[in-house]
PDB file of N, CA and C in Angstrom:
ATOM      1  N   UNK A   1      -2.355   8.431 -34.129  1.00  0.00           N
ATOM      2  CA  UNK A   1      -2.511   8.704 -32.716  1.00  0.00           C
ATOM      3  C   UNK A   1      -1.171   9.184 -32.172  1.00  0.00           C
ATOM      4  N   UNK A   2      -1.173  10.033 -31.396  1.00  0.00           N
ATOM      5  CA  UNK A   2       0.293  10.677 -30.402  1.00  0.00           C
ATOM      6  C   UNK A   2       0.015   9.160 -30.050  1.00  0.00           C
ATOM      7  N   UNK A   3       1.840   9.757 -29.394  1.00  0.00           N
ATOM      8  CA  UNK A   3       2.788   8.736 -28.461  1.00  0.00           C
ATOM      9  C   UNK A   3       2.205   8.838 -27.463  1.00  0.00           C
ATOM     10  N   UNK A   4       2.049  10.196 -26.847  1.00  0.00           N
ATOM     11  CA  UNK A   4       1.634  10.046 -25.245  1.00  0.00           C
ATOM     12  C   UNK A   4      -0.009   9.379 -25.300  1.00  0.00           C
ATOM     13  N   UNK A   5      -0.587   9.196 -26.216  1.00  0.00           N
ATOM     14  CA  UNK A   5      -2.115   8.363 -25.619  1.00  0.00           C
ATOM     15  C   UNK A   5      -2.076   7.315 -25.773  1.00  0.00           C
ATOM     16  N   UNK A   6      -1.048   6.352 -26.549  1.00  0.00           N
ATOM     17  CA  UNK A   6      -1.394   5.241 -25.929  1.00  0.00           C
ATOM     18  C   UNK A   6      -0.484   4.707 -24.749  1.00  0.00           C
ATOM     19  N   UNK A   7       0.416   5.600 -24.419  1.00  0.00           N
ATOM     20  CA  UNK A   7       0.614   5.710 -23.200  1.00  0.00           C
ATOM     21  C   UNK A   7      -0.282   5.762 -22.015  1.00  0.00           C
ATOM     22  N   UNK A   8      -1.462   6.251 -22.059  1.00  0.00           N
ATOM     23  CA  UNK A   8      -2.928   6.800 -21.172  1.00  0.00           C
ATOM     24  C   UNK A   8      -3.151   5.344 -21.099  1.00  0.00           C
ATOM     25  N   UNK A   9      -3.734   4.564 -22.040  1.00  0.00           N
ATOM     26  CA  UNK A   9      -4.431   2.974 -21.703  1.00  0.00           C
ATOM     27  C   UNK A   9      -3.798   2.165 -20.815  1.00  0.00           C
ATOM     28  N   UNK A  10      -2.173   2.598 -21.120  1.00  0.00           N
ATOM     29  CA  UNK A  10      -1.296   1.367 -20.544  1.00  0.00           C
ATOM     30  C   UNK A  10      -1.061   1.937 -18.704  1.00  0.00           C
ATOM     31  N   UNK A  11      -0.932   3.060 -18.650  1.00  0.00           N
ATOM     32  CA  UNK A  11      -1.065   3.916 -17.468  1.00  0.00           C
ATOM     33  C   UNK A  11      -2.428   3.706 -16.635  1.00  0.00           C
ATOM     34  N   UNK A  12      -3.241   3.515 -17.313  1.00  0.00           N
ATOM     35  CA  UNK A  12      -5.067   2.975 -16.481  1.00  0.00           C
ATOM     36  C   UNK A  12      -4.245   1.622 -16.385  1.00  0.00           C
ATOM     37  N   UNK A  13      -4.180   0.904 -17.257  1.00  0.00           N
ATOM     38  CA  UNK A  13      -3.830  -0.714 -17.046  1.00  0.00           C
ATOM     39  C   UNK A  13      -3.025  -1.303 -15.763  1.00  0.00           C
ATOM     40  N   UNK A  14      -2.110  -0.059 -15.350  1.00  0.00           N
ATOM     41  CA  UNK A  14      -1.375  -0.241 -14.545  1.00  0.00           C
ATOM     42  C   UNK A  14      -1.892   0.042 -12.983  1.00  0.00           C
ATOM     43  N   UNK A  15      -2.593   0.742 -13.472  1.00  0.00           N
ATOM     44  CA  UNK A  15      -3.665   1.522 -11.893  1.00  0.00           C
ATOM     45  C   UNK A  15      -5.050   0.169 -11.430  1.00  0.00           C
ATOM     46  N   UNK A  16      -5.390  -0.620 -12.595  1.00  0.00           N
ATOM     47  CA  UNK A  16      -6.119  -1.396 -12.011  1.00  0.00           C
ATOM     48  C   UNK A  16      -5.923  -2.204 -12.036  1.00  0.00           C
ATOM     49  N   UNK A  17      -4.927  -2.887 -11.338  1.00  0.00           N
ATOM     50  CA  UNK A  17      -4.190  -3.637 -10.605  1.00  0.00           C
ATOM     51  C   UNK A  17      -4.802  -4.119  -9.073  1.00  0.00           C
ATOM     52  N   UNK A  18      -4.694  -5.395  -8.603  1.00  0.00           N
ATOM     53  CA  UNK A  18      -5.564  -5.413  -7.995  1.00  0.00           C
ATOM     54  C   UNK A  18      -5.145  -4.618  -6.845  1.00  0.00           C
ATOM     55  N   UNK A  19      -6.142  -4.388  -5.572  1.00  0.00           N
ATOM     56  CA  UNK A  19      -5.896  -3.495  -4.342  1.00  0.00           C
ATOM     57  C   UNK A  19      -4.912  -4.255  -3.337  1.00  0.00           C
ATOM     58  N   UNK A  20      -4.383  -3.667  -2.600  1.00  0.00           N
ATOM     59  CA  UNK A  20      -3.384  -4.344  -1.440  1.00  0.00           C
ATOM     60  C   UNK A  20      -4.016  -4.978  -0.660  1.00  0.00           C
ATOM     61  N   UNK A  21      -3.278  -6.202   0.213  1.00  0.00           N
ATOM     62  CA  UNK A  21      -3.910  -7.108   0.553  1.00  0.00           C
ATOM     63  C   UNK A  21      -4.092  -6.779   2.006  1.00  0.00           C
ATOM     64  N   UNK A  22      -5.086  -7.243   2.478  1.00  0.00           N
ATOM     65  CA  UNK A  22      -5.863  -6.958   3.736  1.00  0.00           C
ATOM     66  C   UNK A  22      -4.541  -7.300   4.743  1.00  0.00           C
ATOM     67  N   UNK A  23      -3.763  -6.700   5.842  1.00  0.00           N
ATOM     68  CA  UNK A  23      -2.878  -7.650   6.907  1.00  0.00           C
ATOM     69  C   UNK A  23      -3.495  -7.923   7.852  1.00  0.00           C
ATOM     70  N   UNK A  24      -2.883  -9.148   8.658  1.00  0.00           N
ATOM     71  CA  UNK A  24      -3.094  -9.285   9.727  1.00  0.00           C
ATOM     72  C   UNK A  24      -3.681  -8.182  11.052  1.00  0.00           C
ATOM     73  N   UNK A  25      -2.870  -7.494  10.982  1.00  0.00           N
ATOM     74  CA  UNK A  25      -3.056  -6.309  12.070  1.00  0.00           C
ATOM     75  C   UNK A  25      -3.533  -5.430  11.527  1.00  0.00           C
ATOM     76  N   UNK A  26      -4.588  -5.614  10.862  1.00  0.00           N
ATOM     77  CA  UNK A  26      -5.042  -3.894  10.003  1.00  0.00           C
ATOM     78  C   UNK A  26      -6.939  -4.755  10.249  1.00  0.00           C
ATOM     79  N   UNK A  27      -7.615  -3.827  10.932  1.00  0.00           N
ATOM     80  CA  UNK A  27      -8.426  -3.985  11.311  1.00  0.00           C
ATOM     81  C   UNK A  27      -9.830  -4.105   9.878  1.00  0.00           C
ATOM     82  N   UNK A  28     -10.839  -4.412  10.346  1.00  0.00           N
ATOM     83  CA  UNK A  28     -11.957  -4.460   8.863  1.00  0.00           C
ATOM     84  C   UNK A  28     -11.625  -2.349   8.569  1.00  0.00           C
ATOM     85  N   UNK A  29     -12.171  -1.605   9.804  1.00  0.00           N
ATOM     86  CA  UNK A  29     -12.512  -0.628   9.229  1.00  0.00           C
ATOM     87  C   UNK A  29     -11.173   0.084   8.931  1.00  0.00           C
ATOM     88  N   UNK A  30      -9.884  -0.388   9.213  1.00  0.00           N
ATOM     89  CA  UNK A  30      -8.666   0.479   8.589  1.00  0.00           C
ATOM     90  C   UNK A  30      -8.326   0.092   7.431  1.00  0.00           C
ATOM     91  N   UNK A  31      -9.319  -1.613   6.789  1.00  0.00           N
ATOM     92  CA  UNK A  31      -8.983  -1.869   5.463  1.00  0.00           C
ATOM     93  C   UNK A  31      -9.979  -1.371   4.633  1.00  0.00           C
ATOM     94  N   UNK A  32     -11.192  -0.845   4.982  1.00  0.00           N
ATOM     95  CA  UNK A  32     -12.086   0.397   4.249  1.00  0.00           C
ATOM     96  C   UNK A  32     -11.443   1.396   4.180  1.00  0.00           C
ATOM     97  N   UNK A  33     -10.989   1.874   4.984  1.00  0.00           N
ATOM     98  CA  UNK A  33     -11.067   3.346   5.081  1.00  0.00           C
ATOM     99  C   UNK A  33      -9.298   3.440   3.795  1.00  0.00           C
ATOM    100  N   UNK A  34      -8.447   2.461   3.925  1.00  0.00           N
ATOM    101  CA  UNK A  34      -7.549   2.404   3.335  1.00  0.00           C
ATOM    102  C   UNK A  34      -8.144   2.189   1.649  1.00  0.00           C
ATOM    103  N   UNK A  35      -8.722   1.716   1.681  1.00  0.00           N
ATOM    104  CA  UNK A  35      -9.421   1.728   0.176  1.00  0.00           C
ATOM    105  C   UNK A  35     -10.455   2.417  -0.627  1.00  0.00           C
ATOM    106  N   UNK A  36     -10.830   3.255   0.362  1.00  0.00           N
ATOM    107  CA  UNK A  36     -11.715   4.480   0.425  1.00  0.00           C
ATOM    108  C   UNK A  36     -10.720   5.767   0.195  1.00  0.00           C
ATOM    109  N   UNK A  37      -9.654   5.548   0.818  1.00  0.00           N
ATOM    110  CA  UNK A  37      -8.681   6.942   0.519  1.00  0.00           C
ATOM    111  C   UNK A  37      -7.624   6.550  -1.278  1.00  0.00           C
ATOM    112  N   UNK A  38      -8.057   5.468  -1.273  1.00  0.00           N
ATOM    113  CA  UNK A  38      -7.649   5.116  -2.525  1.00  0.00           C
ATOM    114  C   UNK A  38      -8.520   5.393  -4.042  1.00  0.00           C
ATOM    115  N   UNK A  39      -9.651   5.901  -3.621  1.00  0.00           N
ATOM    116  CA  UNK A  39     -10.702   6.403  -4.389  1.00  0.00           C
ATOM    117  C   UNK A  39     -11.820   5.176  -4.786  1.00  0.00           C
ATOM    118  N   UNK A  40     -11.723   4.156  -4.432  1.00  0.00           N
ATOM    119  CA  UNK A  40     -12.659   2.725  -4.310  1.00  0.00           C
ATOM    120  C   UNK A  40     -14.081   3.252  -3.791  1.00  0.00           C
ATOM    121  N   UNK A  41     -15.036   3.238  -3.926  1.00  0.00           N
ATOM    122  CA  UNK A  41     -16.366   2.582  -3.673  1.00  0.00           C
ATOM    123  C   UNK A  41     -16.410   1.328  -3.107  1.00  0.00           C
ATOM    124  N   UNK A  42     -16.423   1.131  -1.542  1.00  0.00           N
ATOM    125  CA  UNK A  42     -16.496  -0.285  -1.032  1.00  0.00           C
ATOM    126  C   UNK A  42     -17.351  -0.934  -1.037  1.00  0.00           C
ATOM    127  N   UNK A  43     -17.971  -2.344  -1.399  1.00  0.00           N
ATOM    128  CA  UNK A  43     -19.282  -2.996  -1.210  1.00  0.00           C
ATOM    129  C   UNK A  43     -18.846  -3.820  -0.226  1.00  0.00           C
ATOM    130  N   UNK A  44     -19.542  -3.908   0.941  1.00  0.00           N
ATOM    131  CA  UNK A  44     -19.090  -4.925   2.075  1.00  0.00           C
ATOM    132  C   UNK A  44     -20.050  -5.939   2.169  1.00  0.00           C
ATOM    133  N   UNK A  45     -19.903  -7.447   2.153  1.00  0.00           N
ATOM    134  CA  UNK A  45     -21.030  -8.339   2.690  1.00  0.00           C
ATOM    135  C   UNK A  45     -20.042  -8.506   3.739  1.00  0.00           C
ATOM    136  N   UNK A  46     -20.984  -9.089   4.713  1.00  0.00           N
ATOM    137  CA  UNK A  46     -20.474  -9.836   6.140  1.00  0.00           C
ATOM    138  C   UNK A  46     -21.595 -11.223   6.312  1.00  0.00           C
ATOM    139  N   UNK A  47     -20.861 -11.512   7.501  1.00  0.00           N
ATOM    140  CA  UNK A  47     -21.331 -13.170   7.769  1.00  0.00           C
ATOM    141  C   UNK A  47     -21.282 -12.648   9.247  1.00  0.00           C
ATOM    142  N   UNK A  48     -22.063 -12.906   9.974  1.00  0.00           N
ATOM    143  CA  UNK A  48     -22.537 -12.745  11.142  1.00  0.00           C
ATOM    144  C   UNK A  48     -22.828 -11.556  11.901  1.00  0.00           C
ATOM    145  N   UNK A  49     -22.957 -11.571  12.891  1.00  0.00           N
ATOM    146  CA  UNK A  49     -23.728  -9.937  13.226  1.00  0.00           C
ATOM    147  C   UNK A  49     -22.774  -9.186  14.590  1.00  0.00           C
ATOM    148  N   UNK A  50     -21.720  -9.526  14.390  1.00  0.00           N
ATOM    149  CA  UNK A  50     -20.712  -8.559  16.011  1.00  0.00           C
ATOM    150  C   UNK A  50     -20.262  -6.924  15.176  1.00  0.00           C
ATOM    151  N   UNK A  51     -20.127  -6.779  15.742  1.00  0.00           N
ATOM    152  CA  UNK A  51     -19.924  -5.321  15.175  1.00  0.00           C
ATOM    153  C   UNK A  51     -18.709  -4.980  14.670  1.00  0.00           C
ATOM    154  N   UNK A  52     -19.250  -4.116  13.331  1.00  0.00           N
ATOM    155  CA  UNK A  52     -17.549  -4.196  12.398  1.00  0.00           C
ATOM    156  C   UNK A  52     -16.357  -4.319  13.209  1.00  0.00           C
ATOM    157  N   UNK A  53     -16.202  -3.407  14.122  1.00  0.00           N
ATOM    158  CA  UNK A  53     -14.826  -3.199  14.942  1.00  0.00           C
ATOM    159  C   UNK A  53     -14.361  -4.855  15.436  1.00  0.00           C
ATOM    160  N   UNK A  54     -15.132  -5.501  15.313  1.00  0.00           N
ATOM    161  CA  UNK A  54     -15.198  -6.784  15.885  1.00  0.00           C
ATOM    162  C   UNK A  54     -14.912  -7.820  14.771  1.00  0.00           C
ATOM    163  N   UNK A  55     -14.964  -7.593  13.193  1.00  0.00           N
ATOM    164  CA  UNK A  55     -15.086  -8.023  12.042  1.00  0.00           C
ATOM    165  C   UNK A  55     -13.575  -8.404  11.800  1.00  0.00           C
ATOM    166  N   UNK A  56     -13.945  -9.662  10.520  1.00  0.00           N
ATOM    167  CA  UNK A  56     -11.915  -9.922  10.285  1.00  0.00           C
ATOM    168  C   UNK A  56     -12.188  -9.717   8.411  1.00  0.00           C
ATOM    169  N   UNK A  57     -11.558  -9.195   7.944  1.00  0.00           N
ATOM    170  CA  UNK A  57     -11.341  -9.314   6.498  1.00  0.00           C
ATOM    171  C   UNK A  57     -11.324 -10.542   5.891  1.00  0.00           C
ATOM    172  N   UNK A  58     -12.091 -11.338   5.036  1.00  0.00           N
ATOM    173  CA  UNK A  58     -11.510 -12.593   4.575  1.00  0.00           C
ATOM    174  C   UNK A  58     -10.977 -12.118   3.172  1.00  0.00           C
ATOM    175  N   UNK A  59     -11.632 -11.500   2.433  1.00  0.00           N
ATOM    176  CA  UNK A  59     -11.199 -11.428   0.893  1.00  0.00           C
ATOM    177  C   UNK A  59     -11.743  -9.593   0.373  1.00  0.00           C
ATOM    178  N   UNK A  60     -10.792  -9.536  -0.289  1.00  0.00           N
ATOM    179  CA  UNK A  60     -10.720  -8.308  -0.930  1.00  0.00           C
ATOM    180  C   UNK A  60     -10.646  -8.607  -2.296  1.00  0.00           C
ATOM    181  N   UNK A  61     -12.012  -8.262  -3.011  1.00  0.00           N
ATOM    182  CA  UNK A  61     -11.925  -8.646  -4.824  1.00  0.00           C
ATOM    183  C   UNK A  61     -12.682  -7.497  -5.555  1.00  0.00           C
ATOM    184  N   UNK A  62     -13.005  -8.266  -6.740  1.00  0.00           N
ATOM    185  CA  UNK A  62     -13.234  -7.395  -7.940  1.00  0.00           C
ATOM    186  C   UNK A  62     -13.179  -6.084  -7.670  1.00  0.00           C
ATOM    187  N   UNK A  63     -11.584  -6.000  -8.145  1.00  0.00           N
ATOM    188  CA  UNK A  63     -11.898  -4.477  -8.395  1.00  0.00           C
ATOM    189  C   UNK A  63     -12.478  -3.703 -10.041  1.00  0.00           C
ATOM    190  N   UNK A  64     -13.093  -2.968  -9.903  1.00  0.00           N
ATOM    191  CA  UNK A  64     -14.273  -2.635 -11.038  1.00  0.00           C
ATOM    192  C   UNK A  64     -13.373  -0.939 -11.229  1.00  0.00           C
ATOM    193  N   UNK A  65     -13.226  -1.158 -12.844  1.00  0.00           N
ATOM    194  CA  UNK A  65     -12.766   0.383 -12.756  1.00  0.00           C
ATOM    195  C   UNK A  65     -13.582   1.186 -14.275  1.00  0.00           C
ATOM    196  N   UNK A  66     -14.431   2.098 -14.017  1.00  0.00           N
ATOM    197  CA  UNK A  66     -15.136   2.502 -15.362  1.00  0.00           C
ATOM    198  C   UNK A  66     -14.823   3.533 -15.872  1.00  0.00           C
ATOM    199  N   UNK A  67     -14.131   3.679 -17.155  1.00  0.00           N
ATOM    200  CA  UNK A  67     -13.634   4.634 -17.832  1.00  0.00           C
ATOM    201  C   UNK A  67     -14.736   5.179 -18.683  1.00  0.00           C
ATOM    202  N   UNK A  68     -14.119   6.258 -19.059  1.00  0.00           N
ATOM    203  CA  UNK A  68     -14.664   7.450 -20.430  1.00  0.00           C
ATOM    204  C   UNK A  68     -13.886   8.210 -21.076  1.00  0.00           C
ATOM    205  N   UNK A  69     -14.134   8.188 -22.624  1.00  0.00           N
ATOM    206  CA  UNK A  69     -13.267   8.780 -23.498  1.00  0.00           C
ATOM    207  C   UNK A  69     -13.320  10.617 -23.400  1.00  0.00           C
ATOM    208  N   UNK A  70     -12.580  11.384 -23.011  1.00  0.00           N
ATOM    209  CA  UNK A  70     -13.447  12.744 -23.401  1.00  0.00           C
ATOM    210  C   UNK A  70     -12.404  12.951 -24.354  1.00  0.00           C
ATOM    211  N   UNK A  71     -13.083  14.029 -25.274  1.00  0.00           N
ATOM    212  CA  UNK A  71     -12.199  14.363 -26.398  1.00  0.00           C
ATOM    213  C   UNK A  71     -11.474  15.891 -26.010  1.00  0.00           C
ATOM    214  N   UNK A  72     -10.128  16.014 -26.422  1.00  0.00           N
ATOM    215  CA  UNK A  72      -9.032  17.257 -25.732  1.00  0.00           C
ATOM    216  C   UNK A  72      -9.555  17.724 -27.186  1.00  0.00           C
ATOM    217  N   UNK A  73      -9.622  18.848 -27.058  1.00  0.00           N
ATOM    218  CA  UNK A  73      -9.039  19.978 -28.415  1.00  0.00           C
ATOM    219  C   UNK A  73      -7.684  20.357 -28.028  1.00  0.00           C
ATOM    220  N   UNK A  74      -6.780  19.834 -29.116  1.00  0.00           N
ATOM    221  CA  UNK A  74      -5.677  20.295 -28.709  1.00  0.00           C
ATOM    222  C   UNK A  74      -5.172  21.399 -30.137  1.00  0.00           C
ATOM    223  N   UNK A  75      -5.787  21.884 -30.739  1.00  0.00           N
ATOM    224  CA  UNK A  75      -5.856  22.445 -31.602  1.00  0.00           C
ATOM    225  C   UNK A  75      -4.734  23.868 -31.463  1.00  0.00           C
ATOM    226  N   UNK A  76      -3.921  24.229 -32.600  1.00  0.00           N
ATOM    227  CA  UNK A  76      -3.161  25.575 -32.277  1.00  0.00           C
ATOM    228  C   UNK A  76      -3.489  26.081 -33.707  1.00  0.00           C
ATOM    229  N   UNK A  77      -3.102  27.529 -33.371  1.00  0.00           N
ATOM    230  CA  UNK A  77      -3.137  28.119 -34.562  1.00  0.00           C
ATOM    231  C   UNK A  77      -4.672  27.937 -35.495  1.00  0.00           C
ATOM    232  N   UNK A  78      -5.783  28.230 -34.769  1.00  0.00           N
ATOM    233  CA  UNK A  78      -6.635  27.652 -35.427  1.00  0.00           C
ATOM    234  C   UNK A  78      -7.300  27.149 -35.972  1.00  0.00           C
ATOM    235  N   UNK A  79      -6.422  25.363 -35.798  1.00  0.00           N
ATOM    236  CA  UNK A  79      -6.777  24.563 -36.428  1.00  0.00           C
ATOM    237  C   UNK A  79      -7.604  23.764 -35.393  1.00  0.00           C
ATOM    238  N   UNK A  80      -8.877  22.941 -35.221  1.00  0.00           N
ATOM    239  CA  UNK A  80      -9.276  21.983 -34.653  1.00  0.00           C
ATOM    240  C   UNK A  80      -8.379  20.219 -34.769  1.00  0.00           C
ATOM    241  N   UNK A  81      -7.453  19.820 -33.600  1.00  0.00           N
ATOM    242  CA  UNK A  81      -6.720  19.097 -33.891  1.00  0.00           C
ATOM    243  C   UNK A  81      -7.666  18.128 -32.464  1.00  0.00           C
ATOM    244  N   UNK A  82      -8.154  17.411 -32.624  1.00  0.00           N
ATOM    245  CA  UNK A  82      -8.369  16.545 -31.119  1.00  0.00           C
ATOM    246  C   UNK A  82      -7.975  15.384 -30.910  1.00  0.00           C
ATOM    247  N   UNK A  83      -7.701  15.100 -29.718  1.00  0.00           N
ATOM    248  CA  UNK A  83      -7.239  13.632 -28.873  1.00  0.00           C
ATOM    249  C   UNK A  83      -8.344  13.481 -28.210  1.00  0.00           C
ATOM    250  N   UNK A  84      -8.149  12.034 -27.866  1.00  0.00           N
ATOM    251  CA  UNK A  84      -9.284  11.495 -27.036  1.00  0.00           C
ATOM    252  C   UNK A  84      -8.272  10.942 -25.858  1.00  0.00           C
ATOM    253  N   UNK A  85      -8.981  11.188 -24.703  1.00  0.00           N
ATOM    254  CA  UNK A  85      -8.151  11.035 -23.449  1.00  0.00           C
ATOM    255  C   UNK A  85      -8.843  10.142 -22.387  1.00  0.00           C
ATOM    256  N   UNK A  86      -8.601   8.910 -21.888  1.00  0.00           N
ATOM    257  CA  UNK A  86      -9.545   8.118 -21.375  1.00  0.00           C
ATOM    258  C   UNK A  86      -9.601   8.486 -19.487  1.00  0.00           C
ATOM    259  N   UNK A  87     -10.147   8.460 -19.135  1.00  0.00           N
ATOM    260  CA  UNK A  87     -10.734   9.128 -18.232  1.00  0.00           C
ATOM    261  C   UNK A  87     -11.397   8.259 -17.021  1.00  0.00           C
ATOM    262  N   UNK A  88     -11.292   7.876 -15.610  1.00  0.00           N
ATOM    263  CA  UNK A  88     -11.759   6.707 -14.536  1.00  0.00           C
ATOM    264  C   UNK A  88     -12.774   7.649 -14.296  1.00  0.00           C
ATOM    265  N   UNK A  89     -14.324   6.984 -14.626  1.00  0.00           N
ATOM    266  CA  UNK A  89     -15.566   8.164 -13.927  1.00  0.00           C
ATOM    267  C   UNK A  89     -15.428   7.231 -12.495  1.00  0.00           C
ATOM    268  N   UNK A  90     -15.365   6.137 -11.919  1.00  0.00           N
ATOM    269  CA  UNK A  90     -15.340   5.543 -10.782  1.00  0.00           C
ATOM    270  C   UNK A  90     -14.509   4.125 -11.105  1.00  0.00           C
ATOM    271  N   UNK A  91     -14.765   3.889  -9.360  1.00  0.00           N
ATOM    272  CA  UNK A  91     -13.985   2.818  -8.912  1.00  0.00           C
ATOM    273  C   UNK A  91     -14.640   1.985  -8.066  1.00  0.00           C
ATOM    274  N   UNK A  92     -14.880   0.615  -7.951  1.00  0.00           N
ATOM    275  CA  UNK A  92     -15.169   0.387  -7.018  1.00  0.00           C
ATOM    276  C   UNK A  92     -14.646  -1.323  -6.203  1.00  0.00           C
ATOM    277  N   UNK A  93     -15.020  -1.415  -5.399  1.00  0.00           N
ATOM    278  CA  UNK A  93     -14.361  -2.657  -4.848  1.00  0.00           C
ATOM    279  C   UNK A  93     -15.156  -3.555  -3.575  1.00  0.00           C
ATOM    280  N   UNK A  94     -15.021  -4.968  -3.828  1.00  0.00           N
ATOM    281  CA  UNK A  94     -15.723  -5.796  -2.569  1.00  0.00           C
ATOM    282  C   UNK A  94     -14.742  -6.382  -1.478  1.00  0.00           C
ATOM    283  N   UNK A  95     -15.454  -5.930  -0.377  1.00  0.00           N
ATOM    284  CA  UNK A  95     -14.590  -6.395   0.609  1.00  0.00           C
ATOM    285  C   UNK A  95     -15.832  -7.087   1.974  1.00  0.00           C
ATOM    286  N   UNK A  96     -15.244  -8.613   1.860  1.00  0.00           N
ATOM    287  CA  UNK A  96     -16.111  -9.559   2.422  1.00  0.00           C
ATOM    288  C   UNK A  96     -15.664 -10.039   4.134  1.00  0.00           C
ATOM    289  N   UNK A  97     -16.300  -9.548   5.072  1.00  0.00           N
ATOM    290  CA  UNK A  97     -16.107  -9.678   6.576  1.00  0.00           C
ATOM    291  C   UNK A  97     -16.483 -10.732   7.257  1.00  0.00           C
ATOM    292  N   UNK A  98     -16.077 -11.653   8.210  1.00  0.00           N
ATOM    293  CA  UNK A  98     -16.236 -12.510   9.033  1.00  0.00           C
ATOM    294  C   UNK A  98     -16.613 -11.955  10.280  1.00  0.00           C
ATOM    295  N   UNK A  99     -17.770 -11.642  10.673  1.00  0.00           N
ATOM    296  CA  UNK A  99     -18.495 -11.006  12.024  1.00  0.00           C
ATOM    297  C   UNK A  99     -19.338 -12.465  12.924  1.00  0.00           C
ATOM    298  N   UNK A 100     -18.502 -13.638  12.778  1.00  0.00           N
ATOM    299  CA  UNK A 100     -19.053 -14.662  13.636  1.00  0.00           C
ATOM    300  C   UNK A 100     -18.309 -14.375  14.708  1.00  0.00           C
ATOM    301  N   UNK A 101     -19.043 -14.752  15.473  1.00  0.00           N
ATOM    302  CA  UNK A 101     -18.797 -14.393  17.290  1.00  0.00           C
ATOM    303  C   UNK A 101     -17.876 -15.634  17.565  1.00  0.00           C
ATOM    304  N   UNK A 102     -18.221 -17.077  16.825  1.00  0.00           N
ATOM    305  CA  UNK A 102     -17.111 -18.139  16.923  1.00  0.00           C
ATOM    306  C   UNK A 102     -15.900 -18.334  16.798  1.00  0.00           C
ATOM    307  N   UNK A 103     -15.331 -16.986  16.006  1.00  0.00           N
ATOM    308  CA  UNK A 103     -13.715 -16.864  15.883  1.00  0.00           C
ATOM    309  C   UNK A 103     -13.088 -15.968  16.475  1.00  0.00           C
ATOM    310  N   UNK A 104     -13.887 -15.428  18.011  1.00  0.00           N
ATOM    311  CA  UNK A 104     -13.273 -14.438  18.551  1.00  0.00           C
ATOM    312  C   UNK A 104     -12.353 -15.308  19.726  1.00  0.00           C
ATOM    313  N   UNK A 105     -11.661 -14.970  20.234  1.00  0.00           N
ATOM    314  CA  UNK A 105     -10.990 -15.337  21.504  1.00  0.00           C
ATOM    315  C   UNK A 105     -11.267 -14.640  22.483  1.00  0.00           C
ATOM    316  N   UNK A 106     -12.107 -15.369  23.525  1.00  0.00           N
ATOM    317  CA  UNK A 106     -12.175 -14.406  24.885  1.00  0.00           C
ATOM    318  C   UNK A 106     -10.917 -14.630  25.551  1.00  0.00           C
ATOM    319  N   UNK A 107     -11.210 -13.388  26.896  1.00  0.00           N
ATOM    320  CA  UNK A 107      -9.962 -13.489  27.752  1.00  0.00           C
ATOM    321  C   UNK A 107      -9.702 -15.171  28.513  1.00  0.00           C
TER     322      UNK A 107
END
């Protein structure tokens, strides 16, 4: 095997790592949309019914990452020489909301 591919496994290894952590001041839908521009597939459950904008992040988990081998021809001079190059077909990730009306603070 080249040097540079098993370089490739350890380079995925490093990418699925878990996602950044939800802050304080970063709202439910700026912690989608932040993990959505990260190439994630979000699955959201929630717990009560106020409306996302209204929602608090409790936990951000499994992140799920599914690879595929495709094979390079890297062949010169007419020879058929191939690598196999591993490849993220998707990504995806759960992110679980607190939409109880009991942890809001009115004025």
């Amino acid at each position: 095997m080249r040097p540079y591919l098993t370089a490739v496994p350890l380079a995925v290894a490093a990418l699925l790592g878990c996602a950044p952590p939800a802050h304080a001041d970063q709202s439910a839908l700026d912690t989608i949309g932040l993990l959505e521009s990260e190439g994630y597939t979000v699955n959201v459950d929630r717990v009560g019914s106020a409306p996302i904008d209204q929602c608090v992040v409790t936990s951000v988990r499994n992140p799920q990452t599914i690879t595929r081998l495709i094979r390079v021809d890297n062949g010169r001079n007419g020879k058929h020489d191939y690598d196999y190059v591993e490849v993220v077909v998707s990504r995806s990730i759960s992110v679980s909301l607190d939409c109880t009306a009991n942890l809001r603070h009115g004025p």
